[in-house]
N, C-alpha and C. Protein backbone atom coordinates (compact mmCIF):
# COMPACT_ATOMS: atom_id res chain seq x y z
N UNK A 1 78.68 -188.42 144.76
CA UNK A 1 78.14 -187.05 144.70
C UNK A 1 78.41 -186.34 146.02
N UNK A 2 78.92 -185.12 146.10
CA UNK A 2 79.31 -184.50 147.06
C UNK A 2 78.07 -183.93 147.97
N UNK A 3 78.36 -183.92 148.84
CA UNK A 3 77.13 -183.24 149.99
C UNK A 3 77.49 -182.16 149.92
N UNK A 4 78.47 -181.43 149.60
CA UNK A 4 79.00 -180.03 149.86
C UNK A 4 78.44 -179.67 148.40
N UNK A 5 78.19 -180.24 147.30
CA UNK A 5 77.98 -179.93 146.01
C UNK A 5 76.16 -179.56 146.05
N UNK A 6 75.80 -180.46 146.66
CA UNK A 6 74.08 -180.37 147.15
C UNK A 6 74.17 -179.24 147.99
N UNK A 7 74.55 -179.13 149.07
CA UNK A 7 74.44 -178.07 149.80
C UNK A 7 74.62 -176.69 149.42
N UNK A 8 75.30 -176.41 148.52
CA UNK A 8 75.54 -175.26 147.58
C UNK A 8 74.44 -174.66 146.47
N UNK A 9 73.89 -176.06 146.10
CA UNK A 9 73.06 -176.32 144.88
C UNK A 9 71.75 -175.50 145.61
N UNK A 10 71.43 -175.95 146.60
CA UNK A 10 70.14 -175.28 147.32
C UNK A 10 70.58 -174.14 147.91
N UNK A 11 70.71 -174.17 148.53
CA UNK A 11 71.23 -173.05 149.40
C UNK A 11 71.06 -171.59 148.60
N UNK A 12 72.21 -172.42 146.88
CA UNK A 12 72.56 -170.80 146.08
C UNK A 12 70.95 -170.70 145.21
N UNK A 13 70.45 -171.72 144.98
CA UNK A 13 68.85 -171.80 144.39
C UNK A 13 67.75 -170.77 145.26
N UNK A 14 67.94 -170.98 146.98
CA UNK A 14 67.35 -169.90 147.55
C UNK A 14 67.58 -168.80 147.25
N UNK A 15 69.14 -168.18 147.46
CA UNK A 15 69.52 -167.09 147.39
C UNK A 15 69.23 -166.34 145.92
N UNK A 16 69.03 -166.97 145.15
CA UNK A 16 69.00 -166.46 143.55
C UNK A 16 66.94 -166.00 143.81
N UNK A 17 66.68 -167.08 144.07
CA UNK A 17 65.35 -166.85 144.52
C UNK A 17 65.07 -165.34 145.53
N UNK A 18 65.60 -165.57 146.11
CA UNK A 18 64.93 -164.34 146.89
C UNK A 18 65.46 -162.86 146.56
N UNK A 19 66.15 -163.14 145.30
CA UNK A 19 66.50 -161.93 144.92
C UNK A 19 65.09 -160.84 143.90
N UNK A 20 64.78 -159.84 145.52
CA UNK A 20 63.55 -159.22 144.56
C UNK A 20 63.29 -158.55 143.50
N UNK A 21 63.33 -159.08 142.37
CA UNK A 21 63.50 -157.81 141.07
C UNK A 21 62.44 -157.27 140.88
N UNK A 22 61.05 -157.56 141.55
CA UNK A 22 59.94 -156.63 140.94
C UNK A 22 60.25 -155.67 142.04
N UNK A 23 60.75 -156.21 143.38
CA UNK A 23 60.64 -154.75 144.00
C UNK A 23 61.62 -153.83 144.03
N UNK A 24 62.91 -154.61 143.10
CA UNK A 24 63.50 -153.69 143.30
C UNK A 24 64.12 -152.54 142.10
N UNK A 25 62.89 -153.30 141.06
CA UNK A 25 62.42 -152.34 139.78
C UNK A 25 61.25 -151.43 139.72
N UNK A 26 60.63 -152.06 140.76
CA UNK A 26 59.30 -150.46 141.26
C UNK A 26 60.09 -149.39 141.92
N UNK A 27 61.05 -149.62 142.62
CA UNK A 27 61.44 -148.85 143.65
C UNK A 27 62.87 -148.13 142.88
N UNK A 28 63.60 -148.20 141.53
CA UNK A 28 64.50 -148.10 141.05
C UNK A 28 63.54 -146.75 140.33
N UNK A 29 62.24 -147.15 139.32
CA UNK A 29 61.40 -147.00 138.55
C UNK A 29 60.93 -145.64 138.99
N UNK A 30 59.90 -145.57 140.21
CA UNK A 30 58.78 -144.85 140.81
C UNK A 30 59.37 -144.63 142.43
N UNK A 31 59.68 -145.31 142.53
CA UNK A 31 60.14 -145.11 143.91
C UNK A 31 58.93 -145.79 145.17
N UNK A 32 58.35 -146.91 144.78
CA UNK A 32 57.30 -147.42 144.56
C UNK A 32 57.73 -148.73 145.74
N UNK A 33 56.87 -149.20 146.37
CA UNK A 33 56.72 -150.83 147.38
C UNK A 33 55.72 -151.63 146.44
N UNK A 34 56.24 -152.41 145.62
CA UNK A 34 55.22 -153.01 144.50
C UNK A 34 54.68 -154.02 145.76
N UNK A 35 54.60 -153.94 146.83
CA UNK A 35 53.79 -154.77 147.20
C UNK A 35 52.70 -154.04 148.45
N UNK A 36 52.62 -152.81 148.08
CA UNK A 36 51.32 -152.09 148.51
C UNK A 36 51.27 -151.43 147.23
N UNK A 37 50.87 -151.84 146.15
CA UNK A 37 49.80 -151.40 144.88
C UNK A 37 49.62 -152.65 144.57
N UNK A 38 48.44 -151.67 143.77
CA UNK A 38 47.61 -152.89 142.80
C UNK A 38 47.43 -154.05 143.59
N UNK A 39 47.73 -155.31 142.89
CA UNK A 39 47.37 -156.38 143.40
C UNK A 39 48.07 -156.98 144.94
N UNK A 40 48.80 -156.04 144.85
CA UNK A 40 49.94 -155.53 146.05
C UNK A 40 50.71 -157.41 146.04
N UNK A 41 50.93 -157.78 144.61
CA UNK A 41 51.59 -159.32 144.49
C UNK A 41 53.10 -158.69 144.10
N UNK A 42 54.32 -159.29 144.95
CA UNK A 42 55.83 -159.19 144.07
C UNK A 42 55.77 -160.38 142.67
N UNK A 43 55.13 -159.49 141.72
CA UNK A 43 55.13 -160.14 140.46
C UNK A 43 55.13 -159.48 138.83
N UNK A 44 55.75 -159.86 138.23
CA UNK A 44 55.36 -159.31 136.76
C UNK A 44 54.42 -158.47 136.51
N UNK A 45 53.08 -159.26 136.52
CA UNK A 45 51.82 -158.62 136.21
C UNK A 45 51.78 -157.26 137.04
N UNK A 46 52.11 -157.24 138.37
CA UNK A 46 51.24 -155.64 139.23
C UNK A 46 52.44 -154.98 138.86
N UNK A 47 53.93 -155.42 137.78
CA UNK A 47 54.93 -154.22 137.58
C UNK A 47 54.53 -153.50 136.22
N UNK A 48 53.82 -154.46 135.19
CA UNK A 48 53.30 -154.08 134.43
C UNK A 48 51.87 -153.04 134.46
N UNK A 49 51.03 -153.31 135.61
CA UNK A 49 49.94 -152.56 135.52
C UNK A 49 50.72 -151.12 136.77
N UNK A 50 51.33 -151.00 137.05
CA UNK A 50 51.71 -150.10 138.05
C UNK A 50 53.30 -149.46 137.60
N UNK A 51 54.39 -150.03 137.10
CA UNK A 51 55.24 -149.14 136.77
C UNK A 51 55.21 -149.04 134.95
N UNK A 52 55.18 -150.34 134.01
CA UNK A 52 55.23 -149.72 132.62
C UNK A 52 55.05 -151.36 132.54
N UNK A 53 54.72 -150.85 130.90
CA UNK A 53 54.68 -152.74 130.31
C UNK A 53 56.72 -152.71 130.21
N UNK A 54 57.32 -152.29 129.75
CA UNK A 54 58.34 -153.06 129.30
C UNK A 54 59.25 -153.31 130.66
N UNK A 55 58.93 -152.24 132.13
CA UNK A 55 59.72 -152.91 133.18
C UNK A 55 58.67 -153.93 133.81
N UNK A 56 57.80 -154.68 133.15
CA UNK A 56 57.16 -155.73 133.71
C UNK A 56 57.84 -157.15 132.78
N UNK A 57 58.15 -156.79 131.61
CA UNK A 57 58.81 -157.41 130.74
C UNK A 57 60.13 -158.10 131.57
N UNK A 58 60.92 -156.72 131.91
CA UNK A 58 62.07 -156.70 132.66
C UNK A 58 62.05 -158.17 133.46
N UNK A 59 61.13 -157.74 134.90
CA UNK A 59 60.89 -158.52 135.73
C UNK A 59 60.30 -159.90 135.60
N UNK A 60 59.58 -159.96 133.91
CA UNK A 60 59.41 -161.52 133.39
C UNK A 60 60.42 -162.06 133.27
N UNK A 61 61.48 -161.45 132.76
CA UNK A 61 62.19 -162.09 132.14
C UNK A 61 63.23 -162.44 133.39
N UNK A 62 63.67 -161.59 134.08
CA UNK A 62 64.92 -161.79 134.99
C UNK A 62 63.80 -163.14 136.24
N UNK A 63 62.65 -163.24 136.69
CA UNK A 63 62.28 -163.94 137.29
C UNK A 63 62.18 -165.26 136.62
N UNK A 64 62.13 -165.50 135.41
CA UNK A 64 61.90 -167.04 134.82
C UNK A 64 63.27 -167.31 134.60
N UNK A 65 64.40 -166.41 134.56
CA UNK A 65 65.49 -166.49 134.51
C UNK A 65 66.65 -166.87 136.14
N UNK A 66 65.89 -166.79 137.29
CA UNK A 66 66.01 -166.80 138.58
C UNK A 66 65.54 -168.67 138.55
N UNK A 67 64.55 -169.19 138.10
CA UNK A 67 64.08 -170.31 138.16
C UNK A 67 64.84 -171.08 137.48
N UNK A 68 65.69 -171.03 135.50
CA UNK A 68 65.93 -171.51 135.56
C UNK A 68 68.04 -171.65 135.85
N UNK A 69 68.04 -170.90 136.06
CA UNK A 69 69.60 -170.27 136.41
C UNK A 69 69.94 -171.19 137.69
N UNK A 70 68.81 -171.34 139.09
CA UNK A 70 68.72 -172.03 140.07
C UNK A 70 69.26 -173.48 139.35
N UNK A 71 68.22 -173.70 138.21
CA UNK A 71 68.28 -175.71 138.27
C UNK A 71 69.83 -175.40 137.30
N UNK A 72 69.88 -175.02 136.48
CA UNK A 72 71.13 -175.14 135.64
C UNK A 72 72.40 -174.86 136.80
N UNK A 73 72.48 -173.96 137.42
CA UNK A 73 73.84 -174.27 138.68
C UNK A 73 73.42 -175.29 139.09
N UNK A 74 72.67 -175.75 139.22
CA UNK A 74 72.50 -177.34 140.13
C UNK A 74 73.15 -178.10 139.28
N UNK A 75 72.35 -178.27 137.86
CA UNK A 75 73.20 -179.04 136.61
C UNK A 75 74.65 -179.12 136.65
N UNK A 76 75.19 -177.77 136.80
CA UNK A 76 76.49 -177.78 136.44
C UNK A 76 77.09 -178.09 137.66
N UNK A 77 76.80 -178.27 139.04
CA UNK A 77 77.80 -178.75 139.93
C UNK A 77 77.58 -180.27 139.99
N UNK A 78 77.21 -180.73 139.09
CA UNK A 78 76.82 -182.38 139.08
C UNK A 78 75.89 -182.69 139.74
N UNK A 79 75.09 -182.19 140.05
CA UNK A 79 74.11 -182.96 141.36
C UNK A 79 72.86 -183.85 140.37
N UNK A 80 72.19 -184.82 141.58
CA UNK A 80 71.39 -185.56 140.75
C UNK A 80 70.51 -185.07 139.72
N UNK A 81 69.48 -185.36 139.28
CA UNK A 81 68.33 -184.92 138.61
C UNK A 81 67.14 -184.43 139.81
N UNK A 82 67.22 -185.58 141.10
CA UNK A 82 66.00 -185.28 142.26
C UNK A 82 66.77 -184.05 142.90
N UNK A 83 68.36 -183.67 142.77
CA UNK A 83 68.38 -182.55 143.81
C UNK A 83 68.27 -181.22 142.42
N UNK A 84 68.70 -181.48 141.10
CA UNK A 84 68.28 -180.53 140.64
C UNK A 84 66.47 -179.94 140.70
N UNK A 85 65.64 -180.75 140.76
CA UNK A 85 64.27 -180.61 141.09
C UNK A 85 64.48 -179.99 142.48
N UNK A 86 64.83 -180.38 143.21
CA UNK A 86 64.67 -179.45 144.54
C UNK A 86 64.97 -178.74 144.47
N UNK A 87 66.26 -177.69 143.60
CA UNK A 87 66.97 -176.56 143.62
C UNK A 87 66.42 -175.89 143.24
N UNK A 88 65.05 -176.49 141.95
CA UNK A 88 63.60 -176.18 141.55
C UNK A 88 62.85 -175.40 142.96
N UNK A 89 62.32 -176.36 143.42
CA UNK A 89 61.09 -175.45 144.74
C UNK A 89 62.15 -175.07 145.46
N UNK A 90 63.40 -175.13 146.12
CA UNK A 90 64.47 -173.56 146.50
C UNK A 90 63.83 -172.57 146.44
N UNK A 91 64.39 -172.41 144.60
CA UNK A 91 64.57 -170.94 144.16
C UNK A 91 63.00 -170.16 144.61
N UNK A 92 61.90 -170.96 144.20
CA UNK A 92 60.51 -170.52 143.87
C UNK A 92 60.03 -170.37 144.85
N UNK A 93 60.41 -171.19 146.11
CA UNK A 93 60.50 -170.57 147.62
C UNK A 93 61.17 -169.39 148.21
N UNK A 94 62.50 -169.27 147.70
CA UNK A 94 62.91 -168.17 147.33
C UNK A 94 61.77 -166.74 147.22
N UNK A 95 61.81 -166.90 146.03
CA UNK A 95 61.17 -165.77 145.51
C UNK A 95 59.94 -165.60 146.30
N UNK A 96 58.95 -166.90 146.79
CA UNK A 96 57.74 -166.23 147.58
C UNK A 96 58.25 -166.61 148.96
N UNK A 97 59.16 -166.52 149.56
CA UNK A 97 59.62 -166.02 150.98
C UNK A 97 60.70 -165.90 151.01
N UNK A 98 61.19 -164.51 150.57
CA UNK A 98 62.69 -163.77 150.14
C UNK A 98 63.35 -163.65 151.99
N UNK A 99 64.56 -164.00 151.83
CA UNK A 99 65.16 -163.74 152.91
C UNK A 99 65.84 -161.85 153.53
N UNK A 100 65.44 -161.75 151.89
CA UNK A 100 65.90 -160.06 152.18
C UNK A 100 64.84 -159.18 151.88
N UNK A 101 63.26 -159.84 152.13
CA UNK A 101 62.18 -158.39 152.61
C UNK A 101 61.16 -159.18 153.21
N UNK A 102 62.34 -159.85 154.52
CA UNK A 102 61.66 -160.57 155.58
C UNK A 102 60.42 -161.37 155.07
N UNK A 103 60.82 -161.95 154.57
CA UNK A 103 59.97 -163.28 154.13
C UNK A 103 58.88 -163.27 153.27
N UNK A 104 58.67 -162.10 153.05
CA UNK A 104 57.02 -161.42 152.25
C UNK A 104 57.44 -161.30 150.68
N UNK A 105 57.37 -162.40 149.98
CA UNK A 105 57.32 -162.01 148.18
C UNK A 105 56.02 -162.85 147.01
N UNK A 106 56.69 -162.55 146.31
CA UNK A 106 55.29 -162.44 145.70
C UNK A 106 55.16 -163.89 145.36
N UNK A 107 54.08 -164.74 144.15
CA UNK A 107 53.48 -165.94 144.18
C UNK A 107 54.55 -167.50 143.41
N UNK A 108 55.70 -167.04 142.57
CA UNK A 108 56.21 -167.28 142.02
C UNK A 108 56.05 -167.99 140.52
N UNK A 109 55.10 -167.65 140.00
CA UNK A 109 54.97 -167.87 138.83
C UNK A 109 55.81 -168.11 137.57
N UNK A 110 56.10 -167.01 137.59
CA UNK A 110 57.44 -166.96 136.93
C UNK A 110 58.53 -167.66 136.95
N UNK A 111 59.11 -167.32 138.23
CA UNK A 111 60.24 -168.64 138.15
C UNK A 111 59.68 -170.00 138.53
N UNK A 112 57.88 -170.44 138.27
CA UNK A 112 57.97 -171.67 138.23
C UNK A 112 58.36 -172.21 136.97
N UNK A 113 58.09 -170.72 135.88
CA UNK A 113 58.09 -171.62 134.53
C UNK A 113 59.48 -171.62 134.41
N UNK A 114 60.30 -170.75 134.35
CA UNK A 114 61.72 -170.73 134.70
C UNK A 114 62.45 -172.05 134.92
N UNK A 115 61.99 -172.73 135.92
CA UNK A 115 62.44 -174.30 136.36
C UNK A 115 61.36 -175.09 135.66
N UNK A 116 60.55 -175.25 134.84
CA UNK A 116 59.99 -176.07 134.44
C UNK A 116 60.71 -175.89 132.81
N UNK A 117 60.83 -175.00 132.43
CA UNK A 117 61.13 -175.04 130.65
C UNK A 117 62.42 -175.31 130.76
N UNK A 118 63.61 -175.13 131.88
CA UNK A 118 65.11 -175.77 131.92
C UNK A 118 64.81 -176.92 132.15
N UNK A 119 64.25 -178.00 132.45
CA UNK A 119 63.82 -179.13 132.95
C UNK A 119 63.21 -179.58 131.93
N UNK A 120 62.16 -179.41 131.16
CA UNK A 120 61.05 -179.82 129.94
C UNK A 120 61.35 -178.79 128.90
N UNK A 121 62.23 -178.61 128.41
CA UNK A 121 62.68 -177.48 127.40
C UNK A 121 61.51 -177.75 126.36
N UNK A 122 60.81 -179.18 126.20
CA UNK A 122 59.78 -179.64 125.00
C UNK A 122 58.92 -178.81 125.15
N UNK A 123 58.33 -178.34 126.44
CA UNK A 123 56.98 -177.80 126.86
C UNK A 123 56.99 -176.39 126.15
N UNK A 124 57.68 -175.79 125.85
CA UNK A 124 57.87 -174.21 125.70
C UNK A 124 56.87 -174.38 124.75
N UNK A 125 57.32 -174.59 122.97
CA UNK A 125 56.11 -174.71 122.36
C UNK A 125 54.42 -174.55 122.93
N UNK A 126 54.49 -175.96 123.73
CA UNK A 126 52.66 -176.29 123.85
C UNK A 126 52.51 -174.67 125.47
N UNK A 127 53.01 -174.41 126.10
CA UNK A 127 53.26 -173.43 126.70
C UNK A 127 52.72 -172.34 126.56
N UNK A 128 53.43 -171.79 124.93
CA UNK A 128 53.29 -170.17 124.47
C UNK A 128 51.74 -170.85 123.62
N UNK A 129 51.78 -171.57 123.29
CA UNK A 129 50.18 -171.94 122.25
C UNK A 129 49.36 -171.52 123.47
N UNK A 130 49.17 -172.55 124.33
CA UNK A 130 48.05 -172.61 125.47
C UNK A 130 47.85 -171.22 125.91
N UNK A 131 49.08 -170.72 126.63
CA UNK A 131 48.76 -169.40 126.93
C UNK A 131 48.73 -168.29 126.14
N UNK A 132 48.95 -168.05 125.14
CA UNK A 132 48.05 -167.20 123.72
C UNK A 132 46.76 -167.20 123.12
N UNK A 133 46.24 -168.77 123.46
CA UNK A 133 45.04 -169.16 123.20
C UNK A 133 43.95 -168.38 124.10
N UNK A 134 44.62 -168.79 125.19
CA UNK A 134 43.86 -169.05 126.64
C UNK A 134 43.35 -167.06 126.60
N UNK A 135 44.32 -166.61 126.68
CA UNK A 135 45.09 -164.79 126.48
C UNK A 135 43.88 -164.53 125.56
N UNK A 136 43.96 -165.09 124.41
CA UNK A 136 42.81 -164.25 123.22
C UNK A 136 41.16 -164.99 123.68
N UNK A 137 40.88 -165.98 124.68
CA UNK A 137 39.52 -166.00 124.93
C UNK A 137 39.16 -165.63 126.21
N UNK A 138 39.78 -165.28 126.93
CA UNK A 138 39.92 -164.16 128.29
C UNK A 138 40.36 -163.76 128.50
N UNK A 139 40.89 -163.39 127.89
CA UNK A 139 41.62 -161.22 128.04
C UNK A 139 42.60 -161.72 129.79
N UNK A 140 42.72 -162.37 130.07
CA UNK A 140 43.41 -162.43 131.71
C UNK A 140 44.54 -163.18 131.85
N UNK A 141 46.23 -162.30 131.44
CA UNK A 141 46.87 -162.85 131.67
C UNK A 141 47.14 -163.94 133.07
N UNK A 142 46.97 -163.78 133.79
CA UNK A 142 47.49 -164.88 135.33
C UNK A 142 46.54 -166.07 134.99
N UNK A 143 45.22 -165.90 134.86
CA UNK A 143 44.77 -167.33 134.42
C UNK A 143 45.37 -168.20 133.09
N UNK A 144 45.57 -167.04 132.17
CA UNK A 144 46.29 -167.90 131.02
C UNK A 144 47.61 -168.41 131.25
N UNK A 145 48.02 -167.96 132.06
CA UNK A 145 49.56 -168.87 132.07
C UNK A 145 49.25 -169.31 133.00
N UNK A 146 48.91 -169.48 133.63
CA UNK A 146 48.17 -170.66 134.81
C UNK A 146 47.68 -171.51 134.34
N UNK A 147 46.66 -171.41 133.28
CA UNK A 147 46.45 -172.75 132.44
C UNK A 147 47.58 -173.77 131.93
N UNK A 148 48.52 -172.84 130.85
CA UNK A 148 49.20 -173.11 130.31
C UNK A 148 49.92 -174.32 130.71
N UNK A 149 50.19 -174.03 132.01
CA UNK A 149 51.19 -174.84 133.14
C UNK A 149 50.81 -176.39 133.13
N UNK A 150 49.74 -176.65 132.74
CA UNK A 150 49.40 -178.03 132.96
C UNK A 150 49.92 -178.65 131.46
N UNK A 151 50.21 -178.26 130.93
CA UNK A 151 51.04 -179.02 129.81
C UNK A 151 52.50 -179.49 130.07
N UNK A 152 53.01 -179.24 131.22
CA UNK A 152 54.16 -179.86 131.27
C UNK A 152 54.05 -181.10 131.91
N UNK A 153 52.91 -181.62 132.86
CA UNK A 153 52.71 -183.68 133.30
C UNK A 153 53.22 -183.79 131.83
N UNK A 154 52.13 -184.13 130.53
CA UNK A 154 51.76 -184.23 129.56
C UNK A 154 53.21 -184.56 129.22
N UNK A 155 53.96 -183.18 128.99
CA UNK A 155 55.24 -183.45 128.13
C UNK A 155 56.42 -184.07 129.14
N UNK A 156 56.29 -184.14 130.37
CA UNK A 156 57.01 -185.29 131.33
C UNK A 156 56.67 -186.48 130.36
N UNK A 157 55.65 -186.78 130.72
CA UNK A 157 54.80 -188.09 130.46
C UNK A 157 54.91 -188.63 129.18
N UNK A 158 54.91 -188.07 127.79
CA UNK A 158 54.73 -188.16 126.38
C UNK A 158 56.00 -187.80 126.17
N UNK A 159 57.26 -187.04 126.35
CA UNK A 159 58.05 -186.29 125.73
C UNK A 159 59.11 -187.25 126.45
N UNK A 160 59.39 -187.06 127.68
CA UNK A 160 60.28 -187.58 128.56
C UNK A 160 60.44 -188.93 128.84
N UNK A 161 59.16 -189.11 129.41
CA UNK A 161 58.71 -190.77 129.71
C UNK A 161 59.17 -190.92 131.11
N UNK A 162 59.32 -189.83 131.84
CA UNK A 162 59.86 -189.53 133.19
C UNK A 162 58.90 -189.51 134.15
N UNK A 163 58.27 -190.74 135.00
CA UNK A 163 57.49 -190.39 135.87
C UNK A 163 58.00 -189.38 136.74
N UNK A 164 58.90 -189.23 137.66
CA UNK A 164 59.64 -188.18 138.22
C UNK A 164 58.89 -187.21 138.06
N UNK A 165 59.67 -186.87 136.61
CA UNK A 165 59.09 -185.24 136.35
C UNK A 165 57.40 -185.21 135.69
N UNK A 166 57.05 -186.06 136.13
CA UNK A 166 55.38 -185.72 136.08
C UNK A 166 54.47 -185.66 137.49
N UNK A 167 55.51 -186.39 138.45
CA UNK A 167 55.20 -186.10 139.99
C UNK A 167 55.85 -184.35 140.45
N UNK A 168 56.58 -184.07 139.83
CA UNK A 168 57.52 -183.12 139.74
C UNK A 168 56.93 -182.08 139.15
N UNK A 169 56.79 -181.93 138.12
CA UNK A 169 55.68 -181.05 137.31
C UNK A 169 54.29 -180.45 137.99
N UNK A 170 53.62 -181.37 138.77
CA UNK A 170 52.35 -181.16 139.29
C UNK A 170 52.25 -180.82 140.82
N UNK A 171 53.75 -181.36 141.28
CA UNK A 171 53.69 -180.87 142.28
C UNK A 171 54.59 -179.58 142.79
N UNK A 172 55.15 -178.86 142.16
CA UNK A 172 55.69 -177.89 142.11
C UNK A 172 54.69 -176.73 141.85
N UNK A 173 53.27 -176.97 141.04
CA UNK A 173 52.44 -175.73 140.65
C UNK A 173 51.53 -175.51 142.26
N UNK A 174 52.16 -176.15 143.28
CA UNK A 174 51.49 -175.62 144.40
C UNK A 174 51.64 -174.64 145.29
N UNK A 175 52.77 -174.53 144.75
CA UNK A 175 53.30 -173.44 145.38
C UNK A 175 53.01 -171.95 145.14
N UNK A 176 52.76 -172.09 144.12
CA UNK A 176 52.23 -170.59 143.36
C UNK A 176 50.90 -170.34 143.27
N UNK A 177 50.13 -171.97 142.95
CA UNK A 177 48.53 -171.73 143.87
C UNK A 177 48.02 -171.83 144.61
N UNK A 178 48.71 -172.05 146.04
CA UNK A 178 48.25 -171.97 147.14
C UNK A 178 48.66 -170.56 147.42
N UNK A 179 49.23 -169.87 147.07
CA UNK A 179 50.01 -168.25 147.11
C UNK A 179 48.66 -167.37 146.45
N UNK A 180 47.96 -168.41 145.43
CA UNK A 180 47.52 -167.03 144.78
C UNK A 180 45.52 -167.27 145.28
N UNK A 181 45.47 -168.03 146.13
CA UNK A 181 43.99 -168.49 146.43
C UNK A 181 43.13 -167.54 147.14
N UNK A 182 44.29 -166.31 148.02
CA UNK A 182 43.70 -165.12 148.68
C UNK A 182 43.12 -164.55 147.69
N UNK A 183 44.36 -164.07 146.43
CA UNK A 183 43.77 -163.46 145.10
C UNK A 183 42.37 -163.63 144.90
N UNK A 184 42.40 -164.85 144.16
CA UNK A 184 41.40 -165.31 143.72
C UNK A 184 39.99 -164.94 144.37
N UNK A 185 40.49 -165.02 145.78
CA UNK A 185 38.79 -164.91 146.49
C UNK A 185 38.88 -163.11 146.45
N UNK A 186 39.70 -162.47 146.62
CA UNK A 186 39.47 -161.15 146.61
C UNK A 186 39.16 -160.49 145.35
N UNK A 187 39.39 -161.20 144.11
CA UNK A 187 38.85 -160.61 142.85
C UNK A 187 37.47 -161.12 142.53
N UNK A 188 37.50 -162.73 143.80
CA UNK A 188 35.87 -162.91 143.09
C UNK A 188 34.99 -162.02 143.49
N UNK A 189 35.37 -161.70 145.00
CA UNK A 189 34.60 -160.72 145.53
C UNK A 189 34.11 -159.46 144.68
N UNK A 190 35.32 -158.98 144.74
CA UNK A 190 35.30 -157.40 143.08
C UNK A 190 34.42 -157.51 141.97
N UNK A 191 34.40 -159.04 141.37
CA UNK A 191 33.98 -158.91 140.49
C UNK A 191 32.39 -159.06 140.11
N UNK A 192 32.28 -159.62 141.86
CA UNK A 192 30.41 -159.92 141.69
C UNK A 192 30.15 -161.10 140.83
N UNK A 193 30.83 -162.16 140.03
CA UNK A 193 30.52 -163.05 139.36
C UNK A 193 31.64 -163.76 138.67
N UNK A 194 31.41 -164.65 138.46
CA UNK A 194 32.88 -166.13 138.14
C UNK A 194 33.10 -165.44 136.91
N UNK A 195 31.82 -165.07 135.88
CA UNK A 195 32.20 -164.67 134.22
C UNK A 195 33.33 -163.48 133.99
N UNK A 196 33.16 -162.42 135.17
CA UNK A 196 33.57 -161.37 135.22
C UNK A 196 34.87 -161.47 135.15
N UNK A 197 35.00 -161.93 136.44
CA UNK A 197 36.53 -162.98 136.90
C UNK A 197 37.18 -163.62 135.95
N UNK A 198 36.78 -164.45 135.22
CA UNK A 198 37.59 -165.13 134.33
C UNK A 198 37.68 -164.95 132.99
N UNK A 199 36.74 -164.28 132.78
CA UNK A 199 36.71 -163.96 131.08
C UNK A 199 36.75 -162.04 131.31
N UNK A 200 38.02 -161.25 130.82
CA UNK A 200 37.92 -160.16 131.03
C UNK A 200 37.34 -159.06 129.76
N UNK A 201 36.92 -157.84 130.10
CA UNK A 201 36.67 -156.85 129.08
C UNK A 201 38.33 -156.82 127.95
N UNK A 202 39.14 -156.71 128.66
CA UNK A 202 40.55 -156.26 127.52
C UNK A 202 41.33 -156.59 128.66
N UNK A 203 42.73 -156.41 128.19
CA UNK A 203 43.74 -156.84 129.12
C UNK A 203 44.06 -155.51 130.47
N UNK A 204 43.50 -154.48 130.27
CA UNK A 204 43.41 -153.61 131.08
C UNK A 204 42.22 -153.78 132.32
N UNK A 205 41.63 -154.76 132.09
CA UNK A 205 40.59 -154.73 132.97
C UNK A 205 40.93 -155.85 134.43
N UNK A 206 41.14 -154.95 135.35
CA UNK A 206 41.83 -155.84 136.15
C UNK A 206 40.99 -155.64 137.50
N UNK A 207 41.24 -156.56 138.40
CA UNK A 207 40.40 -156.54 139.47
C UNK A 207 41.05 -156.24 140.81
């Protein structure tokens, strides 16, 4: 296996990563720094509550598409399975410390699932269930696909039989929640109470 083939593999996994599409669909959009509004996060969700639902769509889609575009060039230049996983936290590093808006992006959510459903393609199913479920008994998208996420150990573990990717799986969702723990304390604050916080009025009700 080539070192020059690894070295490419990451390297181009960053660069795909730090390519900002929420900001640079607020700012295409509104003319907008999606990262002084709203939740002031470079993410899906504050493009949806701040420029439109379908350019938040946009930015779902091209960011889970950044995650798994990263591991599949890895795939295709031959590299192992452990450096395609790294080309994994790259990209998602990438995206939450972009090299082109000096290091400041948003939590990477998105392209975690991005590199997790190219990797566990099984999980998608239990995925969209969990987080639809999760969606119709608290109105709060970011916790519901935050839940969701823990179904991929499971389908490592049951589907794969890959310890790897169940060390892999669980340890990759740290990155996006140690990113989002400021959040968290600043909406608990807002909200005056955990119920408030986690179980919402409608999907418009945001903190």
């Amino acid at each position: 296996m080539s070192i020059l083939y690894i070295a490419i593999a990451l390297v181009s996994a960053y660069i795909i990563g730090s390519f900002p599409s929420p900001y640079v669909v607020a700012k295409l959009r509104k003319n907008i720094d999606i990262r002084n509004v709203g939740s002031r996060n470079m993410g899906a969700m504050n493009v949806f509550y701040k420029v439109g639902f379908w350019y938040g769509i946009l930015v779902l889609v091209l960011d889970i598409g950044k995650g798994a575009g990263a591991v599949a060039l890895a795939r295709f230049l031959g590299v192992s399975e452990l450096f395609q996983m790294l080309a994994g936290v790259s990209v998602i590093m990438g995206h939450a410390f972009p090299v082109f808006l000096n290091f400041k992006g948003g939590k990477g959510g998105a392209t975690t699932i991005g590199v997790l459903i190219f990797l566990l393609p099984w999980g998608i199913p239990a995925y969209l269930f969990i987080f639809l479920l999760c969606l119709w008994i608290t109105r709060f998208p970011t916790l519901s696909y935050g839940l969701a996420f823990f179904n991929f150990p499971f389908i490592a573990w049951l589907v794969y039989h890959n310890g790897w990717l169940v060390i892999f799986s669980i340890l990759i969702l740290l990155i996006p929640a140690l990113k989002y723990i400021p959040r968290v304390i600043e909406m608990r604050n807002k909200a005056g109470n955990w119920k408030h916080l986690l179980f919402r009025r409608n999907l418009k009700d945001r903190l």
